[in-house]
N, C-alpha and C. Protein backbone atom coordinates (compact mmCIF):
# COMPACT_ATOMS: atom_id res chain seq x y z
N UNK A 1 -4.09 -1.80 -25.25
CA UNK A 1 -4.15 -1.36 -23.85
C UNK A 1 -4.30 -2.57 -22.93
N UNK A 2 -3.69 -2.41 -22.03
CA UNK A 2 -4.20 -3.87 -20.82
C UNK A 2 -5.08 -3.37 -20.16
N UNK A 3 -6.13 -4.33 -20.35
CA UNK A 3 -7.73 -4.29 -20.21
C UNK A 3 -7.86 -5.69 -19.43
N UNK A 4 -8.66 -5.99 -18.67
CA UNK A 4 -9.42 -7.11 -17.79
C UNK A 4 -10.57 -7.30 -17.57
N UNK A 5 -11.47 -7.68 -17.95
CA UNK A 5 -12.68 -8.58 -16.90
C UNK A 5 -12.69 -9.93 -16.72
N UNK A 6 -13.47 -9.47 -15.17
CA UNK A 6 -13.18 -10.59 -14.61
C UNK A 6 -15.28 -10.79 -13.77
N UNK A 7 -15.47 -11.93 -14.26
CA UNK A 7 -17.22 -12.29 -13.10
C UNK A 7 -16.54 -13.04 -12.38
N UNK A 8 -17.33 -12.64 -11.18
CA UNK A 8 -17.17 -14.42 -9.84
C UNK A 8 -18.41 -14.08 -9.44
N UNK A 9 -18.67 -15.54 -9.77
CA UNK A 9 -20.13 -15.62 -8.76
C UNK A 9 -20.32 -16.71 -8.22
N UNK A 10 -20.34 -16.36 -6.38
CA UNK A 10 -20.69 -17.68 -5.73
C UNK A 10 -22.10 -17.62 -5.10
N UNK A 11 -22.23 -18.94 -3.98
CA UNK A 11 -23.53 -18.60 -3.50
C UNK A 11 -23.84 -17.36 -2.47
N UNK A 12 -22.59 -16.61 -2.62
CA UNK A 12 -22.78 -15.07 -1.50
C UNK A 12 -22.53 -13.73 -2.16
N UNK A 13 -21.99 -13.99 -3.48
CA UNK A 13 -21.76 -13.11 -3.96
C UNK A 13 -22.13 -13.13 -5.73
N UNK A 14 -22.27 -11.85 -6.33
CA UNK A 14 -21.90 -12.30 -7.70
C UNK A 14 -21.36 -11.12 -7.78
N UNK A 15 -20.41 -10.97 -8.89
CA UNK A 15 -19.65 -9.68 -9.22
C UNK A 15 -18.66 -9.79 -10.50
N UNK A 16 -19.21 -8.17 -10.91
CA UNK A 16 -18.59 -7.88 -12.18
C UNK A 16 -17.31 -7.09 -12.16
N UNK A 17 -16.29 -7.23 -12.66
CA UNK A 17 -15.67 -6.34 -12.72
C UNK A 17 -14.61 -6.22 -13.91
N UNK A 18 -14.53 -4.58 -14.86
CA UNK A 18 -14.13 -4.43 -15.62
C UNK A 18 -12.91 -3.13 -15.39
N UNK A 19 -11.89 -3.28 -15.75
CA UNK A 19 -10.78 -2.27 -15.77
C UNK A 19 -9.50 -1.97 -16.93
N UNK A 20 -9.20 -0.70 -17.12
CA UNK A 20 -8.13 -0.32 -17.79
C UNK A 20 -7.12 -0.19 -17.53
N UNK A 21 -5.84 -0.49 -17.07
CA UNK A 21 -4.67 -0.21 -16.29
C UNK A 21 -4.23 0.96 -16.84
N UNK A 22 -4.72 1.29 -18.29
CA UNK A 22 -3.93 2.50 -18.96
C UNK A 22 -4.92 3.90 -18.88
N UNK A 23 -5.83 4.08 -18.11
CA UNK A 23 -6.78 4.85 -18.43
C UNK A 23 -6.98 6.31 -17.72
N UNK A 24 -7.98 6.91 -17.40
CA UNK A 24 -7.65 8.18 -16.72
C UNK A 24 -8.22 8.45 -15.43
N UNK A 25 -8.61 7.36 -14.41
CA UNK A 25 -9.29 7.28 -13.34
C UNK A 25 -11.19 7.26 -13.72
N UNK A 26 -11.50 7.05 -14.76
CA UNK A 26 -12.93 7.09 -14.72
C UNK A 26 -13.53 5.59 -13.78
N UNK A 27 -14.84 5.85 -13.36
CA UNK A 27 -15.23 4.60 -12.59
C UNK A 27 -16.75 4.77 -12.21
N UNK A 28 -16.89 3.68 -12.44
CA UNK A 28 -18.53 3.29 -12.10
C UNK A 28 -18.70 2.40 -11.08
N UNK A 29 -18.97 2.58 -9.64
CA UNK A 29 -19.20 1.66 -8.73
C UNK A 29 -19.94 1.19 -8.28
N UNK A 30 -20.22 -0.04 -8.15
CA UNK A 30 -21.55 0.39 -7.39
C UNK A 30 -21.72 -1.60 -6.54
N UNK A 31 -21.37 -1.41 -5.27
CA UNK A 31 -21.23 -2.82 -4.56
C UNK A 31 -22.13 -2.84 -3.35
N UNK A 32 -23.47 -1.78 -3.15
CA UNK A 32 -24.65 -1.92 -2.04
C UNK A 32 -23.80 -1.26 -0.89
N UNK A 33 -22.57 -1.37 -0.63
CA UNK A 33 -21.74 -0.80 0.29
C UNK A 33 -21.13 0.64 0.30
N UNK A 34 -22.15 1.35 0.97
CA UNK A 34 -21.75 2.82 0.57
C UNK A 34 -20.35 3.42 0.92
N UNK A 35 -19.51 2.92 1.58
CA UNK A 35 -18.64 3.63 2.02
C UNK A 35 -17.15 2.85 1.38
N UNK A 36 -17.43 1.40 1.06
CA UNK A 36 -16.73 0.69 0.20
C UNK A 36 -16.76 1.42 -1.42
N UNK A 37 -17.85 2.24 -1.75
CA UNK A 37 -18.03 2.20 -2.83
C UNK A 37 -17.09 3.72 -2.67
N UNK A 38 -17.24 4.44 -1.74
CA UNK A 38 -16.60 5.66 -1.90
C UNK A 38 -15.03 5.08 -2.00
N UNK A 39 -14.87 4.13 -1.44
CA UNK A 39 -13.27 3.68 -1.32
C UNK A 39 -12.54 3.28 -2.46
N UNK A 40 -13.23 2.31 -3.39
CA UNK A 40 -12.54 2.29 -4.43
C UNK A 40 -12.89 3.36 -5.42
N UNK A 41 -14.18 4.15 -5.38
CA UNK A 41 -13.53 5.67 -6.78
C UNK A 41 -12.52 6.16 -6.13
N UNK A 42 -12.12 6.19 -4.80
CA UNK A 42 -10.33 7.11 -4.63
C UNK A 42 -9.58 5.79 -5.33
N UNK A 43 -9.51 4.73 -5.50
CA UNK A 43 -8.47 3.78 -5.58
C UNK A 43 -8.54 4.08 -7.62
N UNK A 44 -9.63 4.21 -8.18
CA UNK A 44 -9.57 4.78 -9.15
C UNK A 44 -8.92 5.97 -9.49
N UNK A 45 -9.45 6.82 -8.92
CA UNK A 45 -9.34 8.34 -9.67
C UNK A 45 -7.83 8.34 -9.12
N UNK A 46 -7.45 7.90 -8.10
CA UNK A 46 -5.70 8.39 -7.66
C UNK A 46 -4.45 6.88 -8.43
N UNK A 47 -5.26 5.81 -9.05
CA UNK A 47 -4.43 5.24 -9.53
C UNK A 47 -4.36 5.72 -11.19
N UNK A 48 -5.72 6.33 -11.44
CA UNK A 48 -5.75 6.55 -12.98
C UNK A 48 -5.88 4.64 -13.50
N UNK A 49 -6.79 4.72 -13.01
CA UNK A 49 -7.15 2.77 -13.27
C UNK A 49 -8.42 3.37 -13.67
N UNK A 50 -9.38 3.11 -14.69
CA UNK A 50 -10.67 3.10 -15.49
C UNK A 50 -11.08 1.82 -14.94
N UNK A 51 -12.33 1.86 -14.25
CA UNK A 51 -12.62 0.37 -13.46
C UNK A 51 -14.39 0.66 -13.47
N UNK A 52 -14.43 -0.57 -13.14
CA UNK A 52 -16.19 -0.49 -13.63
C UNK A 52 -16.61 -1.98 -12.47
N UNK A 53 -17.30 -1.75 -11.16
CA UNK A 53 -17.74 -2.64 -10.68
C UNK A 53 -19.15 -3.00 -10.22
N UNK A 54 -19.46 -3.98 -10.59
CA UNK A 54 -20.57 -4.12 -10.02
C UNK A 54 -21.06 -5.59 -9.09
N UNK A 55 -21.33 -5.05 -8.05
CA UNK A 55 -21.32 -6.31 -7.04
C UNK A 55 -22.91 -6.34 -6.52
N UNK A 56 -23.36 -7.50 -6.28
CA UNK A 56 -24.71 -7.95 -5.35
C UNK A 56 -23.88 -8.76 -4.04
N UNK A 57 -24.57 -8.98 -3.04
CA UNK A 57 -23.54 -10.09 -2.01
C UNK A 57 -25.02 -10.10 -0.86
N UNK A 58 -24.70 -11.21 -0.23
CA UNK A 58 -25.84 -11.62 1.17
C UNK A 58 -25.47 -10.36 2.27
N UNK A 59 -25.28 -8.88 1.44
CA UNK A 59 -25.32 -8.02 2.61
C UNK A 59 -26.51 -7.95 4.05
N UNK A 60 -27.29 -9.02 3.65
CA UNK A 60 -28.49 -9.03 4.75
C UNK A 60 -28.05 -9.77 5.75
N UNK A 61 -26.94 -10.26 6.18
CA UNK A 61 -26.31 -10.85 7.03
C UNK A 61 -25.00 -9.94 7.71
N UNK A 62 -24.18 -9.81 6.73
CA UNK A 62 -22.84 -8.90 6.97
C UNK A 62 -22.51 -8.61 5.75
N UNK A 63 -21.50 -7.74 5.60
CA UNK A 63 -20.88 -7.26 4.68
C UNK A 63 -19.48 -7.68 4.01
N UNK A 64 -19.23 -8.59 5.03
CA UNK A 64 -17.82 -9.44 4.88
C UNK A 64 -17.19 -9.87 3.37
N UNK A 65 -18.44 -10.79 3.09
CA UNK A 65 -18.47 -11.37 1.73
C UNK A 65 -18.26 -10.38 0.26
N UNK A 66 -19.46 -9.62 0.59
CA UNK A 66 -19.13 -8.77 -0.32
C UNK A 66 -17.67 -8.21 -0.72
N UNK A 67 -17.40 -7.35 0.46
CA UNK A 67 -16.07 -6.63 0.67
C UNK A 67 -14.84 -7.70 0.19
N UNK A 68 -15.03 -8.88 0.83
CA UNK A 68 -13.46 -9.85 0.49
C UNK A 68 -13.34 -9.82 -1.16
N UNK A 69 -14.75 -10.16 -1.53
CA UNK A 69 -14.84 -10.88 -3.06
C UNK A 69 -14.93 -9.56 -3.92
N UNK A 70 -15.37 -8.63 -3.36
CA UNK A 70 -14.51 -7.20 -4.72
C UNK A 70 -12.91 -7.34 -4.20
N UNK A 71 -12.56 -7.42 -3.29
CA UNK A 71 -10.85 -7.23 -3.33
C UNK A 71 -10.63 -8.19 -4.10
N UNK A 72 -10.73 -9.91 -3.97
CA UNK A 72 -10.60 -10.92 -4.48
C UNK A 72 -10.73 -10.46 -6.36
N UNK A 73 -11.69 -10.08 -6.84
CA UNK A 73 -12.09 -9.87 -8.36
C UNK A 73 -11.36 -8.54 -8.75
N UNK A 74 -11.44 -7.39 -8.13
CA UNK A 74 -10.17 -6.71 -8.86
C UNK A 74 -9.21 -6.56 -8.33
N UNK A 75 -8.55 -7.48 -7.72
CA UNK A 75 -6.86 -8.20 -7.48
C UNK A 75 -6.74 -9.06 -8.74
N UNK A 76 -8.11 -10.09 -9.43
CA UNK A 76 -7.77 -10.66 -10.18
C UNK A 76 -7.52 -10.41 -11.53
N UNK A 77 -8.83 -9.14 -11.63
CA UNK A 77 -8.59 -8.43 -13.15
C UNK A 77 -7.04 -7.48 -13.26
N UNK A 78 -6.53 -7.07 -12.12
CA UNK A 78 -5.28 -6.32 -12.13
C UNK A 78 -4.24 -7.65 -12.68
N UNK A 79 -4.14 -8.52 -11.96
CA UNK A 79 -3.06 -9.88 -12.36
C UNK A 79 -3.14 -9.66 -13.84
N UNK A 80 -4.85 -10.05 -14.36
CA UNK A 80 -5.13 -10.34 -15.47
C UNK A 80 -4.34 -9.62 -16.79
N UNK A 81 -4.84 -7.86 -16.01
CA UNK A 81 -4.21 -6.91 -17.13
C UNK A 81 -2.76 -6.97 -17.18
N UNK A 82 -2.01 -7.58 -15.89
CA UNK A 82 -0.76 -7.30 -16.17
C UNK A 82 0.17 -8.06 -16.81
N UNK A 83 -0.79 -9.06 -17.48
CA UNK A 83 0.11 -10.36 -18.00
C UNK A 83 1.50 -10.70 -17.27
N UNK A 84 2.40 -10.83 -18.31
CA UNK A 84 3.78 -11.36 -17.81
C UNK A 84 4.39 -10.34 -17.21
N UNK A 85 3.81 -9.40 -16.74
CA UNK A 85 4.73 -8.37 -16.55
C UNK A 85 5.84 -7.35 -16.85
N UNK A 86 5.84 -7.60 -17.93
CA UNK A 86 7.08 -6.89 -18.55
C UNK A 86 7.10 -5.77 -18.93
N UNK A 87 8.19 -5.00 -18.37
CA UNK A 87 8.56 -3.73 -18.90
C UNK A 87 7.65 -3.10 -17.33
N UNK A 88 7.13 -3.47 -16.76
CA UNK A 88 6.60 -2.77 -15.63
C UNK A 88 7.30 -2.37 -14.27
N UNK A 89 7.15 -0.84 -14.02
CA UNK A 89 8.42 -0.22 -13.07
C UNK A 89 8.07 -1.32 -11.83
N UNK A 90 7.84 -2.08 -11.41
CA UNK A 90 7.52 -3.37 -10.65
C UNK A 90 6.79 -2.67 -8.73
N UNK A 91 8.03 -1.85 -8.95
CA UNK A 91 8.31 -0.72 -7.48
C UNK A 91 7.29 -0.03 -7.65
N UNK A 92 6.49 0.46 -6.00
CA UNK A 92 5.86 1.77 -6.01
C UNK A 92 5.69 1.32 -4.78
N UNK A 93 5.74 3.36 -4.46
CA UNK A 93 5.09 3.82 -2.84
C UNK A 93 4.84 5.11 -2.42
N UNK A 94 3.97 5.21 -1.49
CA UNK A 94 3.53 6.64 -1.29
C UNK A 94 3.39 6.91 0.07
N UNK A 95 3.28 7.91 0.33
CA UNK A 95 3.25 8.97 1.90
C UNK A 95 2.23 9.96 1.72
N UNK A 96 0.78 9.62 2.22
CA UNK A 96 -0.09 10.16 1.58
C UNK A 96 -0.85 11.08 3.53
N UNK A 97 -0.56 11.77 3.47
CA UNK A 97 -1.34 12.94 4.12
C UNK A 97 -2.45 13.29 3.93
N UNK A 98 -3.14 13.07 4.91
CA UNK A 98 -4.40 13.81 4.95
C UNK A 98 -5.29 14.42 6.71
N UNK A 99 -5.01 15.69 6.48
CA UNK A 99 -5.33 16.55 7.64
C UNK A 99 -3.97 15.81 8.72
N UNK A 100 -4.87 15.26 9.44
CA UNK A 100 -4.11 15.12 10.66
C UNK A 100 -3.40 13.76 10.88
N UNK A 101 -3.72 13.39 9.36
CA UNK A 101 -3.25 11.68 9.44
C UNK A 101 -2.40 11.44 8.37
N UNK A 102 -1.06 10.50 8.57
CA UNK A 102 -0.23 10.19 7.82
C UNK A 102 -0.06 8.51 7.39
N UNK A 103 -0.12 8.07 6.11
CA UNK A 103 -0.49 6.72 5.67
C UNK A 103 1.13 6.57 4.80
N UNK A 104 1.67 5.25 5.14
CA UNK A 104 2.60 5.10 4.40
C UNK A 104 1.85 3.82 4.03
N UNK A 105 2.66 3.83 2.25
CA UNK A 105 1.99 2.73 1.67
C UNK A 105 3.31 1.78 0.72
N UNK A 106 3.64 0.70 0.58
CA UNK A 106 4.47 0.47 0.08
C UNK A 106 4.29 -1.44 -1.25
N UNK A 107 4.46 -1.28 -2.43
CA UNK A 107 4.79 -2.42 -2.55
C UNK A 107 5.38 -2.98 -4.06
N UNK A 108 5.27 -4.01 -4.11
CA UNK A 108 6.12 -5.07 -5.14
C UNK A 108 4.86 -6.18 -5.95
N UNK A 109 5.19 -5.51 -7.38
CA UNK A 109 4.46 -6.88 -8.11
C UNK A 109 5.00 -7.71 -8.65
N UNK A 110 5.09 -8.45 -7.47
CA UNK A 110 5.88 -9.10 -7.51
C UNK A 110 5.56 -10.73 -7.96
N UNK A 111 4.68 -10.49 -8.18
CA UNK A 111 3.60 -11.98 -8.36
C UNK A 111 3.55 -12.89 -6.84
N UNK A 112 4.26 -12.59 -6.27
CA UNK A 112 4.34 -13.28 -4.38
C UNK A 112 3.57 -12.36 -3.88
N UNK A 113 2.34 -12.65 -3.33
CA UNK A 113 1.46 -12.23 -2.51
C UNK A 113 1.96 -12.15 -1.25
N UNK A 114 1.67 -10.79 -0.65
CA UNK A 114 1.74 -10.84 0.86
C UNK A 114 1.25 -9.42 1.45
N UNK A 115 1.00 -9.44 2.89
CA UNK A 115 0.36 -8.55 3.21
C UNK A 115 0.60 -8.02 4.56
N UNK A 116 1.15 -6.81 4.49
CA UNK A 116 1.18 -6.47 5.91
C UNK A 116 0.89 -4.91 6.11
N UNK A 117 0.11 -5.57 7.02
CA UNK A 117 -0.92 -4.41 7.52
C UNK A 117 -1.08 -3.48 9.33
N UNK A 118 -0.42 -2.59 9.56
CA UNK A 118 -0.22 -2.29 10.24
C UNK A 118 -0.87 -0.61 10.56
N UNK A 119 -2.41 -1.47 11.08
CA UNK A 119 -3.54 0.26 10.77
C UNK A 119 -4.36 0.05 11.57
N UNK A 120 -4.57 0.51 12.72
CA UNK A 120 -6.07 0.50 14.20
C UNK A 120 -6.83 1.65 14.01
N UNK A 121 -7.88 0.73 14.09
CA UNK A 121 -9.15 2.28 14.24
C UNK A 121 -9.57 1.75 15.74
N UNK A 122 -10.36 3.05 16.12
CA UNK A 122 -10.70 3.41 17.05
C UNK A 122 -12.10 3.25 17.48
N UNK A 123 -12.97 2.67 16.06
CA UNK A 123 -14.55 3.07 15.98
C UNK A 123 -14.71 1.76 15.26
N UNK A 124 -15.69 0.78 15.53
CA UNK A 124 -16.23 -0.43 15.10
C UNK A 124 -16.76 -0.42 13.72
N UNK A 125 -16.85 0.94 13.64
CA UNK A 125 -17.94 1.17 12.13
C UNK A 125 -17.52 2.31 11.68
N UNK A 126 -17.44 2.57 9.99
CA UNK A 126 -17.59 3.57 8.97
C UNK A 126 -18.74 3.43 8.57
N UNK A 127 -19.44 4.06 9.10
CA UNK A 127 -20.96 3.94 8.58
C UNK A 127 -21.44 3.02 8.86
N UNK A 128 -22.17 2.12 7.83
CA UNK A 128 -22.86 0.73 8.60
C UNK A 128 -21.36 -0.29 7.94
N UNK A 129 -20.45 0.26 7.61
CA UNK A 129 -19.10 -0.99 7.35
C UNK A 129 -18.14 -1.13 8.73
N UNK A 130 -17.97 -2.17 9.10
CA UNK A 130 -16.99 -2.88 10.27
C UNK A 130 -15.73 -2.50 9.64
N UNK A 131 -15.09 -1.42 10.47
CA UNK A 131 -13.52 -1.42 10.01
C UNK A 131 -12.81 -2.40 9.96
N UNK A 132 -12.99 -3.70 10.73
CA UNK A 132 -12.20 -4.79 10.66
C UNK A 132 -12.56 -5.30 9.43
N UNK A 133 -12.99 -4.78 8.33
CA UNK A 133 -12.89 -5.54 6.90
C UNK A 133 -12.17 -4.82 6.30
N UNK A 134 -12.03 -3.94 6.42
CA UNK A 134 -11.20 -3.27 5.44
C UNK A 134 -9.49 -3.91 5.27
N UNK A 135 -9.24 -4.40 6.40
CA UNK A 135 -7.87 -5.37 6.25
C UNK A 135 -8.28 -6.63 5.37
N UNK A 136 -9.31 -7.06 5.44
CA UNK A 136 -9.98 -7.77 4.37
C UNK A 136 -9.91 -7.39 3.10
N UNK A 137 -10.32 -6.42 3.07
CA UNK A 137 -10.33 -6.24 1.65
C UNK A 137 -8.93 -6.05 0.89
N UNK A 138 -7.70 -5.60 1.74
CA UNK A 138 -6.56 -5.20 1.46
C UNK A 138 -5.59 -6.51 1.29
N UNK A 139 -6.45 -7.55 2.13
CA UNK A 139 -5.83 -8.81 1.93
C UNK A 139 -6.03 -9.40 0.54
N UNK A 140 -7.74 -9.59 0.18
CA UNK A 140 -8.01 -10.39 -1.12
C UNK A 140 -7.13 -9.90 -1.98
N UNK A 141 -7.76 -8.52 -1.88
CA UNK A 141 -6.66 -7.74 -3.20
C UNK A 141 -5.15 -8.32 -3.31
N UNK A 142 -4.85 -8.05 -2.48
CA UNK A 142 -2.98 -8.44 -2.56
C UNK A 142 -3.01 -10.21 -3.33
N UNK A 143 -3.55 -10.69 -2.65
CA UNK A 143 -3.32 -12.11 -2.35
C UNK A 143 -3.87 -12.53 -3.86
N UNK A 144 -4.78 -11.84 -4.59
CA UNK A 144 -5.76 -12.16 -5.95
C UNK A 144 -4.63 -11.49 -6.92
N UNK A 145 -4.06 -10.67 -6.60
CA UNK A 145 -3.35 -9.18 -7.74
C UNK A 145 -1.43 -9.65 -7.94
N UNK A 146 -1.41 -10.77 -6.84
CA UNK A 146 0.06 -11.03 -7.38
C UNK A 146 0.87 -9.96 -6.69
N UNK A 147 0.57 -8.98 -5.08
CA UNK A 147 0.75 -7.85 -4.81
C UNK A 147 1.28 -7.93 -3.16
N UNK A 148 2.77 -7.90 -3.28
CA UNK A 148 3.34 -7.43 -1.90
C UNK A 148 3.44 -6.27 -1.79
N UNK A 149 2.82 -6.28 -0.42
CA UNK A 149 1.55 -5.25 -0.04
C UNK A 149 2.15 -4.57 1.52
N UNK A 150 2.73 -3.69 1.64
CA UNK A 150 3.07 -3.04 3.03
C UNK A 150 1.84 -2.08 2.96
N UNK A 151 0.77 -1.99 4.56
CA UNK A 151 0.27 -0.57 4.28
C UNK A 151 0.40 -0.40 6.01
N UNK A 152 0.92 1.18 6.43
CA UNK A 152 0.86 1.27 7.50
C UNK A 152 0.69 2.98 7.58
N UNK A 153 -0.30 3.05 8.85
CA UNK A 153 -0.97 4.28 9.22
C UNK A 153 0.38 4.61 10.32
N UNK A 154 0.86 5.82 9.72
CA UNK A 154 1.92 6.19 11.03
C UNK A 154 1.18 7.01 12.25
N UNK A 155 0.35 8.09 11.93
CA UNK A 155 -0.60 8.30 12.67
C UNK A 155 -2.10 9.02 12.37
N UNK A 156 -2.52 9.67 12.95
CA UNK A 156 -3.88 9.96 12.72
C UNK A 156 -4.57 9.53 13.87
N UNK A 157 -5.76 10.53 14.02
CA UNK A 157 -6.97 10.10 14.74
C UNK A 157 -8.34 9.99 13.87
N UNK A 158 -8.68 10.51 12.83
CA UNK A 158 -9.66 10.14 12.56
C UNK A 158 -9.95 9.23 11.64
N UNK A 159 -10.97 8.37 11.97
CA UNK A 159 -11.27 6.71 11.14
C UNK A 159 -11.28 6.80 9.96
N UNK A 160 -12.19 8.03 9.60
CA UNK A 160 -12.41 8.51 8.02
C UNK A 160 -11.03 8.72 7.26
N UNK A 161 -10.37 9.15 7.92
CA UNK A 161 -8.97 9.83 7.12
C UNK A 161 -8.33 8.57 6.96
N UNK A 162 -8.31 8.09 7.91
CA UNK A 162 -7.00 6.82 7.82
C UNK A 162 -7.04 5.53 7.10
N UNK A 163 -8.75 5.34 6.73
CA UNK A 163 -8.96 4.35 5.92
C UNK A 163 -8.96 5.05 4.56
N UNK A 164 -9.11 6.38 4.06
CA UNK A 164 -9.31 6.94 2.80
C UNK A 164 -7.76 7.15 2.15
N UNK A 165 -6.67 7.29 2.99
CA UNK A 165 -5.05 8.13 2.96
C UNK A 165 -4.80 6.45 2.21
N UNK A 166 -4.88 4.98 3.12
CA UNK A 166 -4.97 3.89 2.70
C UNK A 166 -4.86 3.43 1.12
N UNK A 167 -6.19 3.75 0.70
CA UNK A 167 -6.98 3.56 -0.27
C UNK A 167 -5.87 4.65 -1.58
N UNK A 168 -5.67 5.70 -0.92
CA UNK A 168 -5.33 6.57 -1.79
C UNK A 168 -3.75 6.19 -1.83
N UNK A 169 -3.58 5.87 -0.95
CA UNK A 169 -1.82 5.15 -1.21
C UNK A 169 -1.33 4.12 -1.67
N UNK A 170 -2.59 3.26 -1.25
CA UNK A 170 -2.66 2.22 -3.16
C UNK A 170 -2.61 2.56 -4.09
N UNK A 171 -3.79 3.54 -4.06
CA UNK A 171 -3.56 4.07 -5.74
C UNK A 171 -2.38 4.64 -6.41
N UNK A 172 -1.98 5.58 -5.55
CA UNK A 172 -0.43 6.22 -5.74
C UNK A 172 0.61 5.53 -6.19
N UNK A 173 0.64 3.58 -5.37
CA UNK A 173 1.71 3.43 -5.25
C UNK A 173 1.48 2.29 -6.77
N UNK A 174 0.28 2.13 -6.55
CA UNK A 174 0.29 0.97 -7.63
C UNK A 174 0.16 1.89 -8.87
N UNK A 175 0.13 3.11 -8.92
CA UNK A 175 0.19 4.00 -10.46
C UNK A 175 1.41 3.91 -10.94
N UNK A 176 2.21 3.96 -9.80
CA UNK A 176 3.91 4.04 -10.75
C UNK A 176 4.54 2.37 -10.50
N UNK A 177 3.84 1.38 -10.05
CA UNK A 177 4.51 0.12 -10.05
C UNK A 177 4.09 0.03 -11.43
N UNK A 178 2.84 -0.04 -12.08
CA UNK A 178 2.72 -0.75 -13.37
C UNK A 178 2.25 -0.34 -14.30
N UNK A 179 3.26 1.41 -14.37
CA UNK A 179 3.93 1.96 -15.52
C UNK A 179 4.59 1.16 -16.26
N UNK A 180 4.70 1.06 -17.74
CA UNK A 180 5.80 0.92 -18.22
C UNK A 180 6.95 1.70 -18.05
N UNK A 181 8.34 1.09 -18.05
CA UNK A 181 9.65 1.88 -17.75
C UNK A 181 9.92 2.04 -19.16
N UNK A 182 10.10 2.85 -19.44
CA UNK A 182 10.61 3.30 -21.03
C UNK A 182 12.03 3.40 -21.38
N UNK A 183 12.79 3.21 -20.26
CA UNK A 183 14.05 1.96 -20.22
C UNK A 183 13.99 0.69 -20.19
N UNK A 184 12.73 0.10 -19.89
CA UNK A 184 13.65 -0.96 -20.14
C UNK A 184 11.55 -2.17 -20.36
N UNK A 185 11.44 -1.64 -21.67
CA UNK A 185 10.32 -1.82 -21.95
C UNK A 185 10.00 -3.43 -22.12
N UNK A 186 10.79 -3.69 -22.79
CA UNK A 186 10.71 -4.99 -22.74
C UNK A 186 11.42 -6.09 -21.94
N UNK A 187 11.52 -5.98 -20.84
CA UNK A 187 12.14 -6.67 -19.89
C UNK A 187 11.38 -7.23 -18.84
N UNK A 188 11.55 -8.40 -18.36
CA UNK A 188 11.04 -8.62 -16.86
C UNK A 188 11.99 -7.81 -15.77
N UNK A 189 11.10 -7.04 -15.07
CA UNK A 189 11.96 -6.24 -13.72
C UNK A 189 12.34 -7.34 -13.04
N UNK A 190 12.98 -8.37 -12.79
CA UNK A 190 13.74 -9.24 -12.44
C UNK A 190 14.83 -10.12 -13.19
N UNK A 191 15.99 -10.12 -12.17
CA UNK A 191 17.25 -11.13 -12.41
C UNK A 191 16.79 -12.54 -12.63
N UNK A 192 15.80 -12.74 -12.25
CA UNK A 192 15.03 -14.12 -12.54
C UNK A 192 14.93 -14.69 -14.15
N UNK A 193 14.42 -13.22 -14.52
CA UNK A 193 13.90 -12.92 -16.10
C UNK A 193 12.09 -13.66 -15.66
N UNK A 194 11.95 -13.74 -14.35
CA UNK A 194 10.28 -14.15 -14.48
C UNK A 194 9.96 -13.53 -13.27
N UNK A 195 8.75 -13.17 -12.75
CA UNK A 195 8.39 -12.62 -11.56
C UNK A 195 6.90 -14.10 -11.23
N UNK A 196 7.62 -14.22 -9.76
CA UNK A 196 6.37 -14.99 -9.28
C UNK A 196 6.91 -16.50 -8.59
N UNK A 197 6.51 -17.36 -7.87
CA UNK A 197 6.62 -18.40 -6.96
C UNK A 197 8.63 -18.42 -6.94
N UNK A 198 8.61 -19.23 -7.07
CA UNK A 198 10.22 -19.64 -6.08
C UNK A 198 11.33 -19.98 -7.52
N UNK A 199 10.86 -19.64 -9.23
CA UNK A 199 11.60 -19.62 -9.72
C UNK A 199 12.94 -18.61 -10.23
């Protein structure tokens, strides 16, 4: 099975993190950040990723750190599990609805990091979390995971929905990027025959 852990520990953070790419959404979270923590069990249970995190961070200041360096650590255990890539449907994307809000999510593992993010809230805070991290967190991830990354809120009004539809359209989209294709199992999904920098 492709399996990953990955520790980072700096002087703001330390963090564990363990995952299954093949598994059935189970997850244990737990990063002091309550509303972060609700965010990745959807990124679990809707990718069917088995993930296990555990984070400490200088939340007595802000929450910044924390939040970057879980995206940062499971962006890295995802790279990790996915080795060379091969045989993986590379593609995925989703159109994820919820109530009154519509999230398109789109991307490529492509091993080229990139990120575009096109999502406004309205409210400074989800709880005691600054919505302006959550593009943070969508960044490490991409940028750690080898993951071109489209995510855009077409509309919606409420904060709750539009950061959760997000979360859940990762999961969606990254469930069927790194499937195996059972056409073409042993292959790199590229004319390259390699995925990643400018070869």
């Amino acid at each position: 099975m492709r399996t990953a852990t990955i520790a980072r520990k700096t002087k703001e953070t330390q963090i564990a993190v363990s995952l299954n790419l093949d598994g059935t959404g189970k997850y244990t979270v737990s990063t002091g950040i309550g509303f972060l923590d609700h965010m990745l069990e959807q990124l679990s249970r809707h990718s069917l990723i088995d993930l296990e995190v555990s984070a400490k961070g200088d939340t007595h200041i802000d929450f910044h750190h924390t939040t970057e360096d879980t995206g940062i650590a499971i962006g890295e255990a995802v790279t990790k599990a996915l080795g060379d890539r091969v045989g993986i449907r590379r593609y995925g994307d989703a159109l994820i609805p919820m109530d009154e809000t519509l999230t398109r999510v789109a991307l490529d593992c492509s091993n080229r990091p990139y990120l575009i993010w096109k999502v406004g809230f309205t409210r400074p805070k989800l709880g005691e979390m600054d919505t302006e991290l959550f593009k943070e967190w969508f960044q490490a991830f991409a940028q750690a995971a080898g993951i071109t990354l489209h995510v855009e809120n077409l509309y919606g009004e409420n904060n709750h929905h539009i950061v959760e539809s997000c979360y859940k359209g990762l999961a969606r989209a990254l469930r069927h990027a790194i499937e195996t294709d059972p056409r073409a199992a042993a292959a790199v999904p590229s004319t390259k025959g390699v995925l990643g920098g400018s070869l």
